[in-house]
PDB file of N, CA and C in Angstrom:
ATOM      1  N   UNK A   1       0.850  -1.164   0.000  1.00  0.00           N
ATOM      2  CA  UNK A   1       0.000   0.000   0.000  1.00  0.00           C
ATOM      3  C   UNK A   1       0.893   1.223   0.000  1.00  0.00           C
ATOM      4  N   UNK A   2       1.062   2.137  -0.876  1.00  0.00           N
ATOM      5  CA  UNK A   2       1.486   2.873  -1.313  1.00  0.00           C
ATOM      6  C   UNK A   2       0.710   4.919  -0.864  1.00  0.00           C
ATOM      7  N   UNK A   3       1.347   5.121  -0.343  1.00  0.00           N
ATOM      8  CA  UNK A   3       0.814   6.379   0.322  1.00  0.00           C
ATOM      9  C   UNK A   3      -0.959   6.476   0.500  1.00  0.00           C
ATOM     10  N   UNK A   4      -1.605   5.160   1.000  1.00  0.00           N
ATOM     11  CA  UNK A   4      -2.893   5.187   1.623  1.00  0.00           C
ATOM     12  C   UNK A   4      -3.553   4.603   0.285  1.00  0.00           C
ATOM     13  N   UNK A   5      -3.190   4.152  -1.274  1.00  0.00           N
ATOM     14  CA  UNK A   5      -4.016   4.382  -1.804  1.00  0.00           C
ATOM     15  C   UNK A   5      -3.358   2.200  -2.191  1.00  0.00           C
ATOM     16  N   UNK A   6      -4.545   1.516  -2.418  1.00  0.00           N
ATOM     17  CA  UNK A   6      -4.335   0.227  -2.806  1.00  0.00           C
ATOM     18  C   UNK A   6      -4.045   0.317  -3.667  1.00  0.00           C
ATOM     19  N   UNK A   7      -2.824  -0.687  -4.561  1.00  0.00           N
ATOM     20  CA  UNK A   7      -2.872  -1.211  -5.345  1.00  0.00           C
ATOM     21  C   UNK A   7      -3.148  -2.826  -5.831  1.00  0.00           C
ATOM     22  N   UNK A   8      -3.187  -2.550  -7.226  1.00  0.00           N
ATOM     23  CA  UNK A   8      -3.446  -4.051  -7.787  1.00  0.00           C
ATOM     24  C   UNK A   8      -2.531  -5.013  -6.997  1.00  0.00           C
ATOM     25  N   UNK A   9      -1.236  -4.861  -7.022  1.00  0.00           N
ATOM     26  CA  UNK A   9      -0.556  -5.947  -6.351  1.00  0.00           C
ATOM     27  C   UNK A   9      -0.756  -6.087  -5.033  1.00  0.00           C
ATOM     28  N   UNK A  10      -1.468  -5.339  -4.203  1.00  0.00           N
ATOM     29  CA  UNK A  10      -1.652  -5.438  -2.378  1.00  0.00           C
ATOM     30  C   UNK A  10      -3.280  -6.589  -2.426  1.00  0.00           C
ATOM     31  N   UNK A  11      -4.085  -6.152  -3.548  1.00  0.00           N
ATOM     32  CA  UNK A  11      -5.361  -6.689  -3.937  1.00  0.00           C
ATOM     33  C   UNK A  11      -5.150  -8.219  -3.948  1.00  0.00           C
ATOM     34  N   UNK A  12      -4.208  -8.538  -4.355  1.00  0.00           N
ATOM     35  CA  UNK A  12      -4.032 -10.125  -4.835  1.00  0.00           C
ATOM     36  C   UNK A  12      -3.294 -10.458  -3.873  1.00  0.00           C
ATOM     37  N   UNK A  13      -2.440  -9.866  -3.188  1.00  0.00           N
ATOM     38  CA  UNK A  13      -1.929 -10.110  -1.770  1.00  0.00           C
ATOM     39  C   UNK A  13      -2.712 -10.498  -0.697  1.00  0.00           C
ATOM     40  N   UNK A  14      -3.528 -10.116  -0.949  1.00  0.00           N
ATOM     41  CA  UNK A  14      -4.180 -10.185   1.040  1.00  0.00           C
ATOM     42  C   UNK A  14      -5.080 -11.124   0.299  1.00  0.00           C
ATOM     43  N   UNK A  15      -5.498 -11.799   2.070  1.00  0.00           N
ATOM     44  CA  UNK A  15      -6.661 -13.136   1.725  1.00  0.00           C
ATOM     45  C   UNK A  15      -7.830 -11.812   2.136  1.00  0.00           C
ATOM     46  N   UNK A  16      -8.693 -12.326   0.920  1.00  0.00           N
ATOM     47  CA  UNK A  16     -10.070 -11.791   0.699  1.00  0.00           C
ATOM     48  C   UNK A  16     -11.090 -12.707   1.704  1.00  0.00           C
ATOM     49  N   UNK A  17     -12.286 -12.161   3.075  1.00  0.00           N
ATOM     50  CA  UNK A  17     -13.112 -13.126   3.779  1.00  0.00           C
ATOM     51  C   UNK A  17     -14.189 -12.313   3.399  1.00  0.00           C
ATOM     52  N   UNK A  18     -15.194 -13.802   3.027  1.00  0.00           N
ATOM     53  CA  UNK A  18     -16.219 -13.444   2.950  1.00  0.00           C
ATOM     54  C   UNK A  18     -17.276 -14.141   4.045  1.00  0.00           C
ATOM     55  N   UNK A  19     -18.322 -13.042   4.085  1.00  0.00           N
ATOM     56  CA  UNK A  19     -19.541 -13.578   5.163  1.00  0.00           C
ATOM     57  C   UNK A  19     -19.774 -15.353   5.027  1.00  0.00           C
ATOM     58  N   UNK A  20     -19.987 -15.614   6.041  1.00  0.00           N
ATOM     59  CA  UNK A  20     -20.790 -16.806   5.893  1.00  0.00           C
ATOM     60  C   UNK A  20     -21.893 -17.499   5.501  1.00  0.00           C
ATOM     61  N   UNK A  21     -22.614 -16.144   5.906  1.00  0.00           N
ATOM     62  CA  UNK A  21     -24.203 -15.940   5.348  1.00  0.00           C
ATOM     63  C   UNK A  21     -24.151 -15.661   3.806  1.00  0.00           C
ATOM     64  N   UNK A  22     -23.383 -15.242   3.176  1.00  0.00           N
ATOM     65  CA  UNK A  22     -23.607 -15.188   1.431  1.00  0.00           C
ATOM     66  C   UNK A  22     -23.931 -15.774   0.454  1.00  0.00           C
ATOM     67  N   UNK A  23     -23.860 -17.739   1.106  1.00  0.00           N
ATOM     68  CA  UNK A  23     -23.842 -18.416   0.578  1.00  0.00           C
ATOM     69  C   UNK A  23     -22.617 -18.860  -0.499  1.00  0.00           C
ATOM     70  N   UNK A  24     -22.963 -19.432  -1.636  1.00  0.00           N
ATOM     71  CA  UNK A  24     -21.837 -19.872  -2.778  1.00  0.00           C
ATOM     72  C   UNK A  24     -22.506 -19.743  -3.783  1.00  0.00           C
ATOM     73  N   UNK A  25     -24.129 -19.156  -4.119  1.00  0.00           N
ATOM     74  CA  UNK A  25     -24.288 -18.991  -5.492  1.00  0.00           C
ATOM     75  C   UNK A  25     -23.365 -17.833  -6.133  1.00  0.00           C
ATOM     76  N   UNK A  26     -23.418 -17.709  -7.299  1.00  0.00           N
ATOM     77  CA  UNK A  26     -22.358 -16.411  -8.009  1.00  0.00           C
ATOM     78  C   UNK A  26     -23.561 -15.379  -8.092  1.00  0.00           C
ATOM     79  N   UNK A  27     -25.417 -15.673  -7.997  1.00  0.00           N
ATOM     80  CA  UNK A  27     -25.635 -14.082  -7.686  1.00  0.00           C
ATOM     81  C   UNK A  27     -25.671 -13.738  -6.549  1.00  0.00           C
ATOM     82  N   UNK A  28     -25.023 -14.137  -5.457  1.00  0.00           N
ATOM     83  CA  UNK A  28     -25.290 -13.726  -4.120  1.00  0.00           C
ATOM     84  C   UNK A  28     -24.445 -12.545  -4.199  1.00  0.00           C
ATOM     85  N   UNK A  29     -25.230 -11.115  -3.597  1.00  0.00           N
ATOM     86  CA  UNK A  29     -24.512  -9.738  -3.460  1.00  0.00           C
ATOM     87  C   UNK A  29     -23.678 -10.223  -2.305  1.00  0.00           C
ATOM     88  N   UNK A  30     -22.548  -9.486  -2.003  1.00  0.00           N
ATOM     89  CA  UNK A  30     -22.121  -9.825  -0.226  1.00  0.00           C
ATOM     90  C   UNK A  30     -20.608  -8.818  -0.917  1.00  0.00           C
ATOM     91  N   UNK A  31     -19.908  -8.614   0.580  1.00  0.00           N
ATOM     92  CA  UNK A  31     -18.856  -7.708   0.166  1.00  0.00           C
ATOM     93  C   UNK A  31     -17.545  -8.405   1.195  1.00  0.00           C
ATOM     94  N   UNK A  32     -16.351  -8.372   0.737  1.00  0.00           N
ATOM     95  CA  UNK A  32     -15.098  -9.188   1.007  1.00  0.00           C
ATOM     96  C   UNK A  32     -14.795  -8.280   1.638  1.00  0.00           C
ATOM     97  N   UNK A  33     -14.207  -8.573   3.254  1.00  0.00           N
ATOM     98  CA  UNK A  33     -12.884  -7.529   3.614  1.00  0.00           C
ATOM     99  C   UNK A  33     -11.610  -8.159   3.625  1.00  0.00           C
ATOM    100  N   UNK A  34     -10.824  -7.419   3.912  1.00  0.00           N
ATOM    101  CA  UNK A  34      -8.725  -8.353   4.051  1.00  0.00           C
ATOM    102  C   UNK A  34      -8.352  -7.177   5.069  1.00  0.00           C
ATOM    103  N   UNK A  35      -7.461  -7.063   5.877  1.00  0.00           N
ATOM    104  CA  UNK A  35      -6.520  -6.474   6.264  1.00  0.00           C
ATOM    105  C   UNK A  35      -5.492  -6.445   5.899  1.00  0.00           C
ATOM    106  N   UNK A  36      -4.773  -5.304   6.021  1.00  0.00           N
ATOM    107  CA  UNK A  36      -3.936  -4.655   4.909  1.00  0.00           C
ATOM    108  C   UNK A  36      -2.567  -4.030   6.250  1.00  0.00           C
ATOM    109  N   UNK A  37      -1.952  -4.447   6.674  1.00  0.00           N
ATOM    110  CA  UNK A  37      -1.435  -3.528   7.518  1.00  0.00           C
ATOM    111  C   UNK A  37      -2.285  -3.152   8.550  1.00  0.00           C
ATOM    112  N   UNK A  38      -2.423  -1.531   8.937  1.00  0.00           N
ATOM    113  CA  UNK A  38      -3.264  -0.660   9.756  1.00  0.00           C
ATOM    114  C   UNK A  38      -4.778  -0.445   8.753  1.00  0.00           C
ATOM    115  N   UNK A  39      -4.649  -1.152   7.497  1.00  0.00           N
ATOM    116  CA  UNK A  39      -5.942  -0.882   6.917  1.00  0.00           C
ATOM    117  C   UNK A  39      -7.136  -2.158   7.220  1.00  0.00           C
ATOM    118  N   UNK A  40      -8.238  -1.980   6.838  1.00  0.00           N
ATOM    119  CA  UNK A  40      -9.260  -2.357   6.535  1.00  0.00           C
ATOM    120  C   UNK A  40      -9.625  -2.216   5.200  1.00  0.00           C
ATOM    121  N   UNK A  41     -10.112  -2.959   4.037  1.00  0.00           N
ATOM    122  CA  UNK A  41     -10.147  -2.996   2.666  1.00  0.00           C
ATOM    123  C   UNK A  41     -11.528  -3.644   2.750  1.00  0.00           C
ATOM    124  N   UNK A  42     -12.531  -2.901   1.698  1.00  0.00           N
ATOM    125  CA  UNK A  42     -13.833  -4.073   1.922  1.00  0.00           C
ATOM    126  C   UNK A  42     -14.108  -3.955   0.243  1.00  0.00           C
ATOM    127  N   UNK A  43     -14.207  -4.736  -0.342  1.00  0.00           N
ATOM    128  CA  UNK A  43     -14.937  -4.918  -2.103  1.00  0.00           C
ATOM    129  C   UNK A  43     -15.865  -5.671  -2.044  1.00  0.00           C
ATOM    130  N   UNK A  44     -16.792  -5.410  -3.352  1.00  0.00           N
ATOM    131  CA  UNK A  44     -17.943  -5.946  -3.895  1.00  0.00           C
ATOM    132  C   UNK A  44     -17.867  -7.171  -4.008  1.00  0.00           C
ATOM    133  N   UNK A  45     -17.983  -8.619  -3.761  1.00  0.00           N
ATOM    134  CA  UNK A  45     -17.739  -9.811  -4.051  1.00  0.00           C
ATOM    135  C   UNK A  45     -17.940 -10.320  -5.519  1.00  0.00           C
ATOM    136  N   UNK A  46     -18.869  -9.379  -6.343  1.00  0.00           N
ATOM    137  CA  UNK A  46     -19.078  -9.706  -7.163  1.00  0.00           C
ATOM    138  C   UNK A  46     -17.995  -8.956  -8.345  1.00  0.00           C
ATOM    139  N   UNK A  47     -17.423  -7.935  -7.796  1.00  0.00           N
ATOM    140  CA  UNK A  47     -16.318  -7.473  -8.617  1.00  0.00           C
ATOM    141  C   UNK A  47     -15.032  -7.034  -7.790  1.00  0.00           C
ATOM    142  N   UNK A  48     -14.399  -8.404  -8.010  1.00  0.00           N
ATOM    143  CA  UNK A  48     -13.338  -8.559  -7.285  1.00  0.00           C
ATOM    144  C   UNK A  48     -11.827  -7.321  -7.924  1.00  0.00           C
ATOM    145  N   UNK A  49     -12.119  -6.983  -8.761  1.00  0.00           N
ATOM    146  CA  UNK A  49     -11.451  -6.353  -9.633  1.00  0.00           C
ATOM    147  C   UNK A  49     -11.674  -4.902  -9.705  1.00  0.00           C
ATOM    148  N   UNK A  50     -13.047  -4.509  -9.236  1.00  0.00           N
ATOM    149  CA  UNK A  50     -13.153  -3.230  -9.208  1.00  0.00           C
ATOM    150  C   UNK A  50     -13.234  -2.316  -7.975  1.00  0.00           C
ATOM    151  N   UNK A  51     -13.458  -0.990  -7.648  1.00  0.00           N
ATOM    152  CA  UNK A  51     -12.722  -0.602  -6.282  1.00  0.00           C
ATOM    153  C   UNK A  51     -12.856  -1.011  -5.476  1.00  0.00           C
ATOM    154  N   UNK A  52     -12.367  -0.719  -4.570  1.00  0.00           N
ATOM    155  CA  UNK A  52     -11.579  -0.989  -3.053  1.00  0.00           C
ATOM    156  C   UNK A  52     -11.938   0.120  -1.894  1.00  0.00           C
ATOM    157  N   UNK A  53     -12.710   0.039  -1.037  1.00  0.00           N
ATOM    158  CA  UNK A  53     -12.848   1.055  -0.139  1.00  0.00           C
ATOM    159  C   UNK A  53     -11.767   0.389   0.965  1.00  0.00           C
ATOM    160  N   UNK A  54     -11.272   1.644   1.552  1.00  0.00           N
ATOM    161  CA  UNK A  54     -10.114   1.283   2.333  1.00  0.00           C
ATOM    162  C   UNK A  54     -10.803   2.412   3.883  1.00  0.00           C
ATOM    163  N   UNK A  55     -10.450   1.861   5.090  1.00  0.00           N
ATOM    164  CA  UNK A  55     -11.174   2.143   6.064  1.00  0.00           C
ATOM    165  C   UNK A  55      -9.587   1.887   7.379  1.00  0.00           C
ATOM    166  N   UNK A  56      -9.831   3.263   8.460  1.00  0.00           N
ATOM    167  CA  UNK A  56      -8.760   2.965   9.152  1.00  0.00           C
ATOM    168  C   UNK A  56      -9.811   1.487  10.764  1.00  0.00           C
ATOM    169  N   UNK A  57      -9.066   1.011  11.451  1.00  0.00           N
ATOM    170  CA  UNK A  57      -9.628   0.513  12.412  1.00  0.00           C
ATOM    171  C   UNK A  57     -11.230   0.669  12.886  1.00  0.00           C
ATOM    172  N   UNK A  58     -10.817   1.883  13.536  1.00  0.00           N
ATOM    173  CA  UNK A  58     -11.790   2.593  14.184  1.00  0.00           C
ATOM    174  C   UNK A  58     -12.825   2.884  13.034  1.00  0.00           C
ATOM    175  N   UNK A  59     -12.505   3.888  11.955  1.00  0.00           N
ATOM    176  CA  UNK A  59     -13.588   3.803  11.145  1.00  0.00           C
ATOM    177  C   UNK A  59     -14.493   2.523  11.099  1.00  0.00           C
ATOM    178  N   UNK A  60     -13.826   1.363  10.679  1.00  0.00           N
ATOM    179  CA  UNK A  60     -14.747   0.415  10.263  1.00  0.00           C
ATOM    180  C   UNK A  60     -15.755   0.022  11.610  1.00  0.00           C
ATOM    181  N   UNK A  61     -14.854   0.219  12.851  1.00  0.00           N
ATOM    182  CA  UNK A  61     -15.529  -0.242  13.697  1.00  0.00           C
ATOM    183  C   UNK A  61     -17.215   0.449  13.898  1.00  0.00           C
ATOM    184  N   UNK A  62     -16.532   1.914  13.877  1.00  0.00           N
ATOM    185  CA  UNK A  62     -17.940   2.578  13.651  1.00  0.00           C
ATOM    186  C   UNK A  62     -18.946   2.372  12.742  1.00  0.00           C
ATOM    187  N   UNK A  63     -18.209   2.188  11.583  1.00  0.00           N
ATOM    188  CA  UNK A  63     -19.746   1.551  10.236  1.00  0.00           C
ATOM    189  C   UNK A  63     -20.286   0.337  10.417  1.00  0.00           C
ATOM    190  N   UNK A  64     -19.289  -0.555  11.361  1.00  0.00           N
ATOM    191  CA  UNK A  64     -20.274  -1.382  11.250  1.00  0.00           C
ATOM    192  C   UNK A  64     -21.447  -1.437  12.445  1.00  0.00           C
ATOM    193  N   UNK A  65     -21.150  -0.534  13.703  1.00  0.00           N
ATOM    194  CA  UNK A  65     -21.943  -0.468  14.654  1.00  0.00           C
ATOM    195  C   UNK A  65     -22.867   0.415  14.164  1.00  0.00           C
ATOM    196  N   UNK A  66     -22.919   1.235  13.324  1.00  0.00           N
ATOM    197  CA  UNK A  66     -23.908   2.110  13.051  1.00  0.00           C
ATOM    198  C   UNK A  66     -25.285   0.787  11.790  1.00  0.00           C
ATOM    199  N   UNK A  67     -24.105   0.286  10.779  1.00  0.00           N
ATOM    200  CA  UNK A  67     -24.963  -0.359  10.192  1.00  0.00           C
ATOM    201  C   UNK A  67     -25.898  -1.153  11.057  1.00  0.00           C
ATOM    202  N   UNK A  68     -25.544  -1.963  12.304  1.00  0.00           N
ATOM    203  CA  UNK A  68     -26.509  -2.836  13.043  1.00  0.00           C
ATOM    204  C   UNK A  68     -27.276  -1.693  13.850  1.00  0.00           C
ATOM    205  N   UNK A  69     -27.074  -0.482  14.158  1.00  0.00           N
ATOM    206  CA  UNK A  69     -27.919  -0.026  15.043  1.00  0.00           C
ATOM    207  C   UNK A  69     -29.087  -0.139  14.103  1.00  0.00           C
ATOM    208  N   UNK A  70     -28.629   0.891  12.808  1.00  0.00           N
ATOM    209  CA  UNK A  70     -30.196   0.783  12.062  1.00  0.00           C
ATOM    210  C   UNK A  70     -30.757  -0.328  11.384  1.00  0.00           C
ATOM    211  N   UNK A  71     -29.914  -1.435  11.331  1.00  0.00           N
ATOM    212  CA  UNK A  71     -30.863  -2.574  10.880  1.00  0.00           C
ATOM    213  C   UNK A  71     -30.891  -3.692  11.827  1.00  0.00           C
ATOM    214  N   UNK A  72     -31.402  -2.749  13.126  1.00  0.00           N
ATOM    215  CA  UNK A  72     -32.175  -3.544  14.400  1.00  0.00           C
ATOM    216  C   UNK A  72     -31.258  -4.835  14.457  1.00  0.00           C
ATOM    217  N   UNK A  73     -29.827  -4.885  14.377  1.00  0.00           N
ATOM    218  CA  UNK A  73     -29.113  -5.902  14.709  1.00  0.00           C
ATOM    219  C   UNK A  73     -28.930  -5.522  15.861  1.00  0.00           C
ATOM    220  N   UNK A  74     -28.182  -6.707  16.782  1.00  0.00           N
ATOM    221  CA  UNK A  74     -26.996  -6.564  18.022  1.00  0.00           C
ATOM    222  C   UNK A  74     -25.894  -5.861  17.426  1.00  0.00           C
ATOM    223  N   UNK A  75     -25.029  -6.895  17.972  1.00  0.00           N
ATOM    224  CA  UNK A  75     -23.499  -6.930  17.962  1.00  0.00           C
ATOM    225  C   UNK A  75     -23.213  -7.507  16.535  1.00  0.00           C
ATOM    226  N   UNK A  76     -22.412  -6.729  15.345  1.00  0.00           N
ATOM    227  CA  UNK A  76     -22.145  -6.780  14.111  1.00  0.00           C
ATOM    228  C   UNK A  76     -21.533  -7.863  13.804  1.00  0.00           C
TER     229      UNK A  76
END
C-alpha cells in the first residue's frame, strides 16, 4: 500500500473473507474484507477487480456499529 491508496498488487496479496451468510451462489450480493497492515479494505464480491474502499480501524468499527444499530441488529 502505497501512500494510503491500494494497489493491484496489495489486492491479490491479502486473503479476501467473505460472510458466511452469502452463501456460494455467483448471484449472491455480499462484500469481502482483508486487512492490509493498519488498513481495513472491503470490495464488492461480485467485482473482485473493481474498487476498493479502504477504512482505518476505528472507522470500520464505527460503520459497522452504526450499520446494526439501524438494521435492528446486536453486535455486528
Amino acid at each position: 500500500m502505497k501512500g494510503g491508496s491500494v494497489t493491484v498488487q496489495d489486492r491479490r496479496a491479502v486473503p479476501w473473507r467473505k460472510s458466511s451468510h452469502s452463501g456460494t451462489d455467483e448471484n449472491n450480493e455480499c462484500c469481502e474484507v482483508a486487512l492490509l497492515g493498519e488498513a481495513v479494505l472491503v470490495r464488492d464480491s461480485t467485482r473482485s477487480g473493481g474498487p476498493v474502499l479502504t477504512f482505518t480501524p476505528e472507522m470500520w468499527r464505527t460503520a459497522l456499529a452504526t450499520l446494526a444499530t439501524r438494521h435492528g441488529g446486536g453486535r455486528p
